[in-house]
N, C-alpha and C. Protein backbone atom coordinates (compact mmCIF):
# COMPACT_ATOMS: atom_id res chain seq x y z
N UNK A 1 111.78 90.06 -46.07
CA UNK A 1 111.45 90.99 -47.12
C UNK A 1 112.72 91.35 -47.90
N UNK A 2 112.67 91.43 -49.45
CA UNK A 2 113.74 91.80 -50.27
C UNK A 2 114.05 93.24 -50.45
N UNK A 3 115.23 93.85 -49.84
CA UNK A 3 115.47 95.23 -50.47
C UNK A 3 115.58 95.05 -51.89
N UNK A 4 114.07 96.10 -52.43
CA UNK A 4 115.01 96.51 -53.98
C UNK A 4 115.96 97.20 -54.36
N UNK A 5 116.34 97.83 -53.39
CA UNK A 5 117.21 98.61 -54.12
C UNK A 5 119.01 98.10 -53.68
N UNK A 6 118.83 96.56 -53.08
CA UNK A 6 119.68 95.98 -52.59
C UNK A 6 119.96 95.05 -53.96
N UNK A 7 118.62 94.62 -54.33
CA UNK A 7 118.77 93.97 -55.67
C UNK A 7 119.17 94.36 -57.24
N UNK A 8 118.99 95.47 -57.14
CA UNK A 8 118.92 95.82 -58.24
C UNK A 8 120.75 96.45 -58.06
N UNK A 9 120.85 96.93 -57.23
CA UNK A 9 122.39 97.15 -56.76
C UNK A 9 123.39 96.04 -57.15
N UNK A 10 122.54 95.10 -56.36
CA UNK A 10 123.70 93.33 -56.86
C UNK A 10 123.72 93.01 -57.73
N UNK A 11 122.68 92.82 -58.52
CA UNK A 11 122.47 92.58 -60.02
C UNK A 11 123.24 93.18 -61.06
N UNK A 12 123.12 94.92 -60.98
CA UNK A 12 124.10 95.55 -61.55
C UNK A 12 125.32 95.46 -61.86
N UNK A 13 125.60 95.04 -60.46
CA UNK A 13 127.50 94.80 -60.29
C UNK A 13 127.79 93.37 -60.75
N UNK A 14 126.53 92.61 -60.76
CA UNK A 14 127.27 91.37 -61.00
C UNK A 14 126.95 90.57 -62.21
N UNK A 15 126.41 91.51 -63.24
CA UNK A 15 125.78 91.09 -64.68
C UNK A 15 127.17 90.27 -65.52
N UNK A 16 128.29 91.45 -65.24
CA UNK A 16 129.15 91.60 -65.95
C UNK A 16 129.65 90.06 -65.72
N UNK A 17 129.84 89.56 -64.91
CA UNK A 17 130.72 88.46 -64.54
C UNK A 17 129.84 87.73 -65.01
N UNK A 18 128.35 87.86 -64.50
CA UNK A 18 127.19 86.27 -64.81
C UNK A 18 127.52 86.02 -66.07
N UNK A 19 127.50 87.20 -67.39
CA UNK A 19 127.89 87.38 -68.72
C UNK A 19 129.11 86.29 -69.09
N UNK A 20 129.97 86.35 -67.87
CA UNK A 20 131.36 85.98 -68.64
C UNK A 20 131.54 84.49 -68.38
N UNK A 21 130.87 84.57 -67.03
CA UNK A 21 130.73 83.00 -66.97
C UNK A 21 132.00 82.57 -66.45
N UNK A 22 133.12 83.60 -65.72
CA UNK A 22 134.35 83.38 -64.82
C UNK A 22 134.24 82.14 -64.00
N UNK A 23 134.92 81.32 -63.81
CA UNK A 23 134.47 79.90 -62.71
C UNK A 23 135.72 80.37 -61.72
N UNK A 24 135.72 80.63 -60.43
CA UNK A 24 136.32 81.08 -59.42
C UNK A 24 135.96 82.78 -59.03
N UNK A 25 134.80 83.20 -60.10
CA UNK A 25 134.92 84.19 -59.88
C UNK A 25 133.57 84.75 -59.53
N UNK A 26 132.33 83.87 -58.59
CA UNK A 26 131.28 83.41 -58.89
C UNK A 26 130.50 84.22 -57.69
N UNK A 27 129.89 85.23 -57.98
CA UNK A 27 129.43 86.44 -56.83
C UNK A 27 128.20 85.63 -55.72
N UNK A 28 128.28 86.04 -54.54
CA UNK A 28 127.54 85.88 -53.39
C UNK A 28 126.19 84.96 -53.97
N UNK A 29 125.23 85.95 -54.63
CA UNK A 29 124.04 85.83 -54.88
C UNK A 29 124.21 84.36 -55.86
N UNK A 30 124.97 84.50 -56.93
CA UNK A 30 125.27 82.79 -57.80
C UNK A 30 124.94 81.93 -57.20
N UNK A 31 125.80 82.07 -55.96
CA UNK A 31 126.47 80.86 -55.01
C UNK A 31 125.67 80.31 -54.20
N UNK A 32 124.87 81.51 -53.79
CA UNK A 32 123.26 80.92 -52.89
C UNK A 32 122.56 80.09 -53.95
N UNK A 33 121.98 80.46 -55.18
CA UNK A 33 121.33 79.70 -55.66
C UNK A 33 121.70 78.49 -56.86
N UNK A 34 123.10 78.46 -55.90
CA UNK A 34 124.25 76.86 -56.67
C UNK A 34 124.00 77.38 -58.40
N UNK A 35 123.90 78.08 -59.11
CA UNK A 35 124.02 78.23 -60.38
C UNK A 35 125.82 77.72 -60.64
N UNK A 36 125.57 76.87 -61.48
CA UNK A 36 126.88 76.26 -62.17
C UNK A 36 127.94 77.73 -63.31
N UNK A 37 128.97 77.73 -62.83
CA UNK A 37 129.57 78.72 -63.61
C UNK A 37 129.67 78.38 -64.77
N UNK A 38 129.88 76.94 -65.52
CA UNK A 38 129.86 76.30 -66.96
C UNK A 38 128.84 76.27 -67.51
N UNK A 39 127.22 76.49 -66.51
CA UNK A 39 125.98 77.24 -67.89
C UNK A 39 125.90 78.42 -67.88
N UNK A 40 126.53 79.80 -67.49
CA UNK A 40 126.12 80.60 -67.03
C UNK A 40 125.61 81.55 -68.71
N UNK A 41 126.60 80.83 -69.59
CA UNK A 41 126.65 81.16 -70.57
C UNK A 41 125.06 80.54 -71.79
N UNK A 42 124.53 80.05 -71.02
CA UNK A 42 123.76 79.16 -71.73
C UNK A 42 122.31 80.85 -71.98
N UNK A 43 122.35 81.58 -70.94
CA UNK A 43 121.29 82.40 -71.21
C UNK A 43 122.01 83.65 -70.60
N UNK A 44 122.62 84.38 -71.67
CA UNK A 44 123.44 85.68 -71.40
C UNK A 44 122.40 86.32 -71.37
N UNK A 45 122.40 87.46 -70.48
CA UNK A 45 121.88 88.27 -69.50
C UNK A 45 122.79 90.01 -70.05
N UNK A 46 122.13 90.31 -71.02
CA UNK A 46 122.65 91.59 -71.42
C UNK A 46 121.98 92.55 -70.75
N UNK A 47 122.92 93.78 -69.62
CA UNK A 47 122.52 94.79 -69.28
C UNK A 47 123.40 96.28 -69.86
N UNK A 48 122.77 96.89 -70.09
CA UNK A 48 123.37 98.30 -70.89
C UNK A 48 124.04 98.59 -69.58
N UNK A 49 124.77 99.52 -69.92
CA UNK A 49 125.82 100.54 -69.51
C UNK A 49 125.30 101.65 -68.59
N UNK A 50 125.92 101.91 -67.63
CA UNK A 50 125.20 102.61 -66.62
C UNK A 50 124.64 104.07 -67.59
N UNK A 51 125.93 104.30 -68.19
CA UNK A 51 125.53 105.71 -68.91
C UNK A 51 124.46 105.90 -70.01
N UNK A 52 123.50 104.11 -69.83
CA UNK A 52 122.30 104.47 -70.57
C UNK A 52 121.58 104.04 -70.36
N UNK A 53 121.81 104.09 -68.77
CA UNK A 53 120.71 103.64 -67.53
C UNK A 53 120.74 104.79 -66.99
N UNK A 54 120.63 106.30 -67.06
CA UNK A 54 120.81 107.66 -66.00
C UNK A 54 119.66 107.99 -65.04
N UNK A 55 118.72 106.92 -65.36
CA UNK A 55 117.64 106.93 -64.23
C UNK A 55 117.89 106.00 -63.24
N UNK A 56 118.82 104.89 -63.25
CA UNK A 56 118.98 104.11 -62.21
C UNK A 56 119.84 104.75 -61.43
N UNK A 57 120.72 105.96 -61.21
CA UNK A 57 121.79 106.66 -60.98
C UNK A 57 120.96 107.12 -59.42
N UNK A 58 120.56 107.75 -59.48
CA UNK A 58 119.72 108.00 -57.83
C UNK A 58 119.75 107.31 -57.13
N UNK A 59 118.91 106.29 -57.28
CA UNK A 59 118.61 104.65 -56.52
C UNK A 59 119.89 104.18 -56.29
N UNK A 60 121.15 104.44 -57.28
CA UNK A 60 122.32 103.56 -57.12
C UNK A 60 123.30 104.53 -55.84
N UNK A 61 123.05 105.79 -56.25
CA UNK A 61 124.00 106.69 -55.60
C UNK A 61 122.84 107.08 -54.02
N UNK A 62 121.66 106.66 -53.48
CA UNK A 62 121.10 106.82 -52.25
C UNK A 62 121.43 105.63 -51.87
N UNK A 63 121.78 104.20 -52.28
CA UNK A 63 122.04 102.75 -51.87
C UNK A 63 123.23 102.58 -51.41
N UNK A 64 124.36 103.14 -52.11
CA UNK A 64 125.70 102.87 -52.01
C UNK A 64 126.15 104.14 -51.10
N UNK A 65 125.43 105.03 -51.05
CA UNK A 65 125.41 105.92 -49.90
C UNK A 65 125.12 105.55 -48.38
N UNK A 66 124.18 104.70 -48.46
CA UNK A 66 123.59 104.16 -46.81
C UNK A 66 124.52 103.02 -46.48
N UNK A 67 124.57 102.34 -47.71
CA UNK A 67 125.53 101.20 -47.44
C UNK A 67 126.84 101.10 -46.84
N UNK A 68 127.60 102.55 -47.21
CA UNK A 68 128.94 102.90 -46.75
C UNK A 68 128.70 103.53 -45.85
N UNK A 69 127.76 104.14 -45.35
CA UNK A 69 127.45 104.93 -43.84
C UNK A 69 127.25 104.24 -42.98
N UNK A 70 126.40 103.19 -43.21
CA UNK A 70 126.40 102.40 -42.26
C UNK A 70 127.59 100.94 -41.78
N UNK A 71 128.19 100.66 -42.91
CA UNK A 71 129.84 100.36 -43.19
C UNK A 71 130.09 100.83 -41.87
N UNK A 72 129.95 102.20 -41.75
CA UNK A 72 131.57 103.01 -41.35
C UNK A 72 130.91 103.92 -39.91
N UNK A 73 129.56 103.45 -39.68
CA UNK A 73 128.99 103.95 -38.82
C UNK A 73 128.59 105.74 -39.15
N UNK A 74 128.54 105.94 -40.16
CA UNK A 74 128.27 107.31 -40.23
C UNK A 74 126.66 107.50 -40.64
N UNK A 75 126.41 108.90 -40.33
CA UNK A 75 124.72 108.80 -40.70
C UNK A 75 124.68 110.18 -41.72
N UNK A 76 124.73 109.59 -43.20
CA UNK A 76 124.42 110.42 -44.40
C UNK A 76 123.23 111.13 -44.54
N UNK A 77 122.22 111.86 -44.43
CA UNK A 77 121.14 112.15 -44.74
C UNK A 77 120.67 112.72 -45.86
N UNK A 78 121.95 113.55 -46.64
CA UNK A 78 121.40 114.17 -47.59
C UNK A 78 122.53 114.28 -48.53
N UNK A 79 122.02 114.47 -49.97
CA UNK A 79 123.27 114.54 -51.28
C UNK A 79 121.95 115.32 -51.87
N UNK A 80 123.40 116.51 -51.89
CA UNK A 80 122.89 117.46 -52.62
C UNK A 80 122.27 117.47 -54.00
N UNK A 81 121.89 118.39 -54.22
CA UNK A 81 120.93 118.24 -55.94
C UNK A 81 122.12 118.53 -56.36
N UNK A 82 122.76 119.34 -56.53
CA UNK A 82 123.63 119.63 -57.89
C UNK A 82 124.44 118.65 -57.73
N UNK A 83 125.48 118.00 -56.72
CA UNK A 83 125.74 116.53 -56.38
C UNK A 83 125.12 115.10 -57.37
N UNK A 84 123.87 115.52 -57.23
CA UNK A 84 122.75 114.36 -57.74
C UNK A 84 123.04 114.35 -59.75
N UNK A 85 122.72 116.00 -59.92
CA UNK A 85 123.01 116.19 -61.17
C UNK A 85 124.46 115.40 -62.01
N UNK A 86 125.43 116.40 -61.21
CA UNK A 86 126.58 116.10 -61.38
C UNK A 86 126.76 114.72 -62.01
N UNK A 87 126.25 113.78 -61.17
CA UNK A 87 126.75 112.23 -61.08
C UNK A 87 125.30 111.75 -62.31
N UNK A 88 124.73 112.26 -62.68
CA UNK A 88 123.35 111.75 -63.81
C UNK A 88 124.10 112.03 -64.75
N UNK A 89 124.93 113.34 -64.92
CA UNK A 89 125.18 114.27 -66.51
C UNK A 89 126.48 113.26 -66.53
N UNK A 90 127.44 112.68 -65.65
CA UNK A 90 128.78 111.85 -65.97
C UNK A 90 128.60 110.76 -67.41
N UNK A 91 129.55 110.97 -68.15
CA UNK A 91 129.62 109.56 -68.62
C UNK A 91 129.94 108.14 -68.23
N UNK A 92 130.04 107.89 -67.32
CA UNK A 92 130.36 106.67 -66.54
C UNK A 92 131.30 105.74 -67.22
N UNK A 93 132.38 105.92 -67.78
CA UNK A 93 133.12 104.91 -68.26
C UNK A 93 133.37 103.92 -67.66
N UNK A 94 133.37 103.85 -66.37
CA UNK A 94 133.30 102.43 -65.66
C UNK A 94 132.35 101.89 -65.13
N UNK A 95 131.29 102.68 -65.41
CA UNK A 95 130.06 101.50 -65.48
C UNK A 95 129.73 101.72 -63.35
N UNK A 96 129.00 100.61 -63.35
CA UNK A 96 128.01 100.69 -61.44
C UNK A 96 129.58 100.87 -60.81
N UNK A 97 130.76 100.40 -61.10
CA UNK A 97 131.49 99.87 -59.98
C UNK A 97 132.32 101.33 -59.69
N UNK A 98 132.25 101.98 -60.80
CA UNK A 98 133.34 103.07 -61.00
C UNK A 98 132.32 103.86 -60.02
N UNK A 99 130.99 103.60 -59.86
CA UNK A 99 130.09 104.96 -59.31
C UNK A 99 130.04 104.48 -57.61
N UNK A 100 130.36 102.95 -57.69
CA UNK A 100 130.41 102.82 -55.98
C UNK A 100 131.61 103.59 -55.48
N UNK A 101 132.32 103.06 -56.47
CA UNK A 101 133.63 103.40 -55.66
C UNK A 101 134.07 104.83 -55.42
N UNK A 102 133.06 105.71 -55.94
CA UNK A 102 133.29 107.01 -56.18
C UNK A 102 132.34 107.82 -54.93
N UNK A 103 131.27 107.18 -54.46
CA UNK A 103 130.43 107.25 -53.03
C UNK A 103 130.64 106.28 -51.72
N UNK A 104 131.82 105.51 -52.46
CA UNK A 104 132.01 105.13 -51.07
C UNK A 104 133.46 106.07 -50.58
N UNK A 105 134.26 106.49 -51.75
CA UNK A 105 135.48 107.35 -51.36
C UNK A 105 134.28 109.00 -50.56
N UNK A 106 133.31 109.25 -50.97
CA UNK A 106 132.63 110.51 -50.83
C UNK A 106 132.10 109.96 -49.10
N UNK A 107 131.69 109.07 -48.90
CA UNK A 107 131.18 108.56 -47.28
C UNK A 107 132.37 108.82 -46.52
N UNK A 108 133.72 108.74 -46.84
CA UNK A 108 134.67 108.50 -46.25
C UNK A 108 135.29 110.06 -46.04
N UNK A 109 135.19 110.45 -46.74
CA UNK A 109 135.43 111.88 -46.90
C UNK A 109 134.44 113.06 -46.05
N UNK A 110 133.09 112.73 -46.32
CA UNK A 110 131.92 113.40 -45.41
C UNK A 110 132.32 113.36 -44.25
N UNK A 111 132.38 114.64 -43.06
CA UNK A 111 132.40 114.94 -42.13
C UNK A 111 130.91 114.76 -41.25
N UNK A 112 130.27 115.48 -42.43
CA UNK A 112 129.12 115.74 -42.07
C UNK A 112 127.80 114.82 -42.19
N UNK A 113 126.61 115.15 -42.39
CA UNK A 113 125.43 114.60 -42.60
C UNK A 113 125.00 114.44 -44.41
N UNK A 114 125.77 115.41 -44.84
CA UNK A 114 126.09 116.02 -46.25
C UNK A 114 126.79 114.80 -46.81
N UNK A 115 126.15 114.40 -47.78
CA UNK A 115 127.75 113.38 -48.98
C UNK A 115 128.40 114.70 -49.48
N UNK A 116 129.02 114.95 -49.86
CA UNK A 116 130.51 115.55 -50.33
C UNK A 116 131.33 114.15 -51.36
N UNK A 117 130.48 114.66 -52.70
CA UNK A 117 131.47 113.87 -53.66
C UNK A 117 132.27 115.20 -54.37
N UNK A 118 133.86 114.51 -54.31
CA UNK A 118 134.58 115.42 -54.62
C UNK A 118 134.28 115.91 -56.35
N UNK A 119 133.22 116.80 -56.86
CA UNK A 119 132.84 116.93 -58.51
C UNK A 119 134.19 117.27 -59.46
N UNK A 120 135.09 117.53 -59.05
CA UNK A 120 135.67 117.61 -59.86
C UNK A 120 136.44 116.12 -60.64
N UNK A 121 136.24 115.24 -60.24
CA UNK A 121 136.48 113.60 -60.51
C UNK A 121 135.21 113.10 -61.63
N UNK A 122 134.10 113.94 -61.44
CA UNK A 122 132.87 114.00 -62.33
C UNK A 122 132.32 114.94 -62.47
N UNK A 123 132.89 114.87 -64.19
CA UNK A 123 132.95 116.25 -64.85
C UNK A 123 131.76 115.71 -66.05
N UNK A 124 130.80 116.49 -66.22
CA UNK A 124 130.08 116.20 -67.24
C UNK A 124 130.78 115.33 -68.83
N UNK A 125 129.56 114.59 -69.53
CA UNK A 125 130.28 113.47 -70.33
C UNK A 125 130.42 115.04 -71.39
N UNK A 126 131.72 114.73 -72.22
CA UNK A 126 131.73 115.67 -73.28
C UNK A 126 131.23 114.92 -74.64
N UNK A 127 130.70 115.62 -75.22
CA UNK A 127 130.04 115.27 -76.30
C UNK A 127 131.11 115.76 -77.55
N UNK A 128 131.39 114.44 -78.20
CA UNK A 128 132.10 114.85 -79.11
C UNK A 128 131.73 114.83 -80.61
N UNK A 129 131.43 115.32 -81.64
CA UNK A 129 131.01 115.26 -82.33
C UNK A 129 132.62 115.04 -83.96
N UNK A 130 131.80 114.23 -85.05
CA UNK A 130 132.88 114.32 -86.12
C UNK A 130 133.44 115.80 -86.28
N UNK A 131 132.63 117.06 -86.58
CA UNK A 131 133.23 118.17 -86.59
C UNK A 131 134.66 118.63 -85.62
N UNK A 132 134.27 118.03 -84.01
CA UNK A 132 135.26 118.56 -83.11
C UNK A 132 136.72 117.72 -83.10
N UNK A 133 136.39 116.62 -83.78
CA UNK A 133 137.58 115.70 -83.73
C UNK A 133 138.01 115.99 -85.64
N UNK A 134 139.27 116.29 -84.77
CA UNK A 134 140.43 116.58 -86.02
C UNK A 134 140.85 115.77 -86.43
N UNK A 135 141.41 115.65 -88.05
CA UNK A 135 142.00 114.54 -88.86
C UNK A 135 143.47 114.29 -88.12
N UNK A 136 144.16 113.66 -88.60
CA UNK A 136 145.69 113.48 -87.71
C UNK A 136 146.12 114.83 -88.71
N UNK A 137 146.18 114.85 -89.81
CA UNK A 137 146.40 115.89 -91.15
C UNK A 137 146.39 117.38 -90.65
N UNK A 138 145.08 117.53 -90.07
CA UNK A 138 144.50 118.95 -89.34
C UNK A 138 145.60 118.81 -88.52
N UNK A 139 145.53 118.29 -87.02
CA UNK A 139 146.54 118.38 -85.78
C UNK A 139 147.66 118.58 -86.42
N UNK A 140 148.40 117.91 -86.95
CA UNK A 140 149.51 118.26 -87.52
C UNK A 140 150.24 119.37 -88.33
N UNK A 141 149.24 119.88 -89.14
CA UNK A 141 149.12 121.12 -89.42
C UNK A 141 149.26 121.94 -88.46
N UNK A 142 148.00 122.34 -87.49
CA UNK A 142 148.01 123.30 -86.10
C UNK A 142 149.64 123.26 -85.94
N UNK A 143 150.02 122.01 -85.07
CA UNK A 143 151.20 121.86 -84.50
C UNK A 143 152.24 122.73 -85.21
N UNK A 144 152.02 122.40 -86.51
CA UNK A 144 153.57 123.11 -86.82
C UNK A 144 153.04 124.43 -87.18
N UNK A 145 152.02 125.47 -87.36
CA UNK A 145 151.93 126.55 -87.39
C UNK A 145 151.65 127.12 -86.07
N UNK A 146 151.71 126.35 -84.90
CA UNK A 146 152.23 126.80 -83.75
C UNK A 146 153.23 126.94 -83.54
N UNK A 147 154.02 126.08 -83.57
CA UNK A 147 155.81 125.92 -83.64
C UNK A 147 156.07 127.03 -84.69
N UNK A 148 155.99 127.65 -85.72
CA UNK A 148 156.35 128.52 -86.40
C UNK A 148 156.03 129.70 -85.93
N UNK A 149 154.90 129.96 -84.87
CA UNK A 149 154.41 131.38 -84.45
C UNK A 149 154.84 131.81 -83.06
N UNK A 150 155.55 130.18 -82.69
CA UNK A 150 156.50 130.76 -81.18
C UNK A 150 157.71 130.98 -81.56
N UNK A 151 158.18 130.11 -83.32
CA UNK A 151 159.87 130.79 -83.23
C UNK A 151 159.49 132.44 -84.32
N UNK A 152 158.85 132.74 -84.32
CA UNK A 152 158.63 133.96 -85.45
C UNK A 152 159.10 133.47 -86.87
N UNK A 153 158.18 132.14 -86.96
CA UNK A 153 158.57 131.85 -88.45
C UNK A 153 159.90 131.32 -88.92
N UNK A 154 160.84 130.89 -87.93
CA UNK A 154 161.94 130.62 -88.12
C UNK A 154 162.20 128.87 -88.13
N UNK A 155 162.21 128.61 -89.52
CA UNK A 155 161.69 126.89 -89.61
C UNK A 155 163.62 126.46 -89.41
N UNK A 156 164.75 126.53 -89.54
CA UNK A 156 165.85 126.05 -89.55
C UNK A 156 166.41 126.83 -88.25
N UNK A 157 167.75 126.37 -87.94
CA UNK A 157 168.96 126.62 -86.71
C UNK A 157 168.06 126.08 -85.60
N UNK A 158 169.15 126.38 -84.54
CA UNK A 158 169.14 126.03 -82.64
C UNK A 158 167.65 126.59 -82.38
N UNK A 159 167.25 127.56 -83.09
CA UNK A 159 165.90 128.35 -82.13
C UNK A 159 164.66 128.39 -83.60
N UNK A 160 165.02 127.31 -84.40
CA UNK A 160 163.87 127.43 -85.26
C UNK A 160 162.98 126.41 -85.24
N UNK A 161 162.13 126.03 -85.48
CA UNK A 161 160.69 125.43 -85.55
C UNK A 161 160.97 124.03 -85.76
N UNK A 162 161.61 123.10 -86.48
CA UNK A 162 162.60 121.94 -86.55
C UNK A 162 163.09 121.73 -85.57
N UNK A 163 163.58 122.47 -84.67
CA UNK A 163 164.55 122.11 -83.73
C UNK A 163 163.34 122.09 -82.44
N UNK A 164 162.65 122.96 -82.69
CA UNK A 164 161.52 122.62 -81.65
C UNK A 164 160.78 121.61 -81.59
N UNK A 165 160.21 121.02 -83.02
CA UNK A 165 159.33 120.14 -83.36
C UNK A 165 160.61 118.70 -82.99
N UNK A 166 161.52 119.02 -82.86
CA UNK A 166 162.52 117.44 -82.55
C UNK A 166 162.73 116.37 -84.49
N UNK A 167 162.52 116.96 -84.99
CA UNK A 167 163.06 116.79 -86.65
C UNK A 167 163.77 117.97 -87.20
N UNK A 168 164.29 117.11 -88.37
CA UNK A 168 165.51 117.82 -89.27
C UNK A 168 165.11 119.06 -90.15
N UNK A 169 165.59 119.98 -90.37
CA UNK A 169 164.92 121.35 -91.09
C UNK A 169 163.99 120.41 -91.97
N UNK A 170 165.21 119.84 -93.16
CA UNK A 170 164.08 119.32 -94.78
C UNK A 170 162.88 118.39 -94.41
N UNK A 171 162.74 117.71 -93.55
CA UNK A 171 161.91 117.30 -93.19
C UNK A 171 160.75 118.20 -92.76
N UNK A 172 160.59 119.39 -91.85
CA UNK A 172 159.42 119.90 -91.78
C UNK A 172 159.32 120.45 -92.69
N UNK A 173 160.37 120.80 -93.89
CA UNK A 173 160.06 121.93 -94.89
C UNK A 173 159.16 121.14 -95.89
N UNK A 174 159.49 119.45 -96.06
CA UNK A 174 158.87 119.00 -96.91
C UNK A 174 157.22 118.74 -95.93
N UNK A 175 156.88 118.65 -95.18
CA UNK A 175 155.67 118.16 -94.29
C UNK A 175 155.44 119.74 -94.63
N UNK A 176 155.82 120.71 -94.34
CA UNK A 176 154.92 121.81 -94.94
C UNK A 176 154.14 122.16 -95.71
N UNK A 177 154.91 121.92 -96.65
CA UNK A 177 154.88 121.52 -98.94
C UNK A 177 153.40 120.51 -98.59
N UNK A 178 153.68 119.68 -98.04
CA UNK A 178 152.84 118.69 -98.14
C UNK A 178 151.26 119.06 -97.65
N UNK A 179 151.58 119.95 -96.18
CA UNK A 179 150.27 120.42 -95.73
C UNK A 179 149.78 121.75 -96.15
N UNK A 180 150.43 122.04 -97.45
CA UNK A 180 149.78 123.58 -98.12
C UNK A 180 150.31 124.72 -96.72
N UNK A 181 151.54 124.59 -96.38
CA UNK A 181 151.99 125.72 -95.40
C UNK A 181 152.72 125.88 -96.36
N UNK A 182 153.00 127.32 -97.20
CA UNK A 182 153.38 127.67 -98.08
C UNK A 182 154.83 129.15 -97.12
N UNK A 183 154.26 130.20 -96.62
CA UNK A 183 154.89 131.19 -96.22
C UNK A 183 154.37 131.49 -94.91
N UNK A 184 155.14 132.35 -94.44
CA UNK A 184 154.98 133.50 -93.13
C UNK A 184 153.30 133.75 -92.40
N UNK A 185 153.14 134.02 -93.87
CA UNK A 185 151.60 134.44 -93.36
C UNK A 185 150.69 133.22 -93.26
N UNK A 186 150.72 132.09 -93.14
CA UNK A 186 149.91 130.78 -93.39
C UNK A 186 150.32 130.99 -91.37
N UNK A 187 151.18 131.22 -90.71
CA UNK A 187 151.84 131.42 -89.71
C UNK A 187 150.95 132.49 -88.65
N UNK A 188 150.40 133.48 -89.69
CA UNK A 188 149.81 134.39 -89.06
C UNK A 188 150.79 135.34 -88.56
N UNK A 189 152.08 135.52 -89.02
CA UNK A 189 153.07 136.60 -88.78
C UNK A 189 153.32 137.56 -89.93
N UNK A 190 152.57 137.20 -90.85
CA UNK A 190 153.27 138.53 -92.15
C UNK A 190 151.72 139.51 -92.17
């Protein structure tokens, strides 16, 4: 009898490579059924991204859970809900392998009957929107009306805003000019 959730596990991890068609680099399951690494390319096999697969995330994180328990002789029984959450709401930038490797470090770590994935390693995906991302123009701006509001407005000498920023007075004076920082109060000190 076939575990599914053994399959769908292997499959996952090993799309990426079937895709690439690596020759030396040719996973377990290939190899059983002699698939040639020089057609592999003949019928690419596109699978999305774990982070837009968040329903396969359970099945992947109860599989790779038993799998490393029983690895290592330990007996997992339970992962917590907010645990469960945690690892659904992630953005997964590395895709199935980044999430094994992240429950099999949590098996190893469990004392208990409990998985214990350390959450702070998976931190919800942040959503970034055009509004929240600043022009280089904006940042640059901030920057130096920060630098002006820790020296009290003091853009020249040893303890002025130039010397902080690591450039020459005329130089920030002209990048000022340039970013409409006119006086003191653009500073928020007058």
């Amino acid at each position: 009898m076939v575990d599914a959730a053994a399959v769908l596990a292997h499959l996952a991890l090993g799309l990426r490579s079937a895709r690439c068609g690596r020759a030396g680099r040719l996973d377990p399951l290939r190899k059983r059924v002699e698939l040639r690494g020089d057609r592999v390319n003949v019928f690419p096999i596109v699978a999305p991204p774990l982070r837009e697969r968040r329903e396969d995330i359970p099945l992947l994180v109860r599989y790779f859970a038993q799998k490393y328990a029983r690895r290592m002789n330990k007996a997992i029984d339970t992962i917590p809900t907010e645990t469960m959450e945690a690892l659904e709401q992630w953005g997964w930038p590395g895709n199935v392998r980044e999430l094994e490797n992240i429950i099999e470090r949590a098996v190893i770590l469990s004392a208990g009957p409990v998985l214990r994935v350390p959450l702070a390693e998976v931190r919800p995906a942040r959503e970034t929107s055009v509004a929240s991302v600043a022009t280089l123009e904006a940042a640059e701006r901030d920057h130096i009306l920060r630098a002006l509001r820790e020296t009290k407005g003091l853009v020249g000498g040893p303890r002025g805003a130039a010397t902080l920023l690591g450039m020459k007075r005329t130089t920030l004076q002209a990048r000022m000019r340039k970013l409409g920082i006119t006086s003191r109060r653009d500073a928020g000190l007058a």
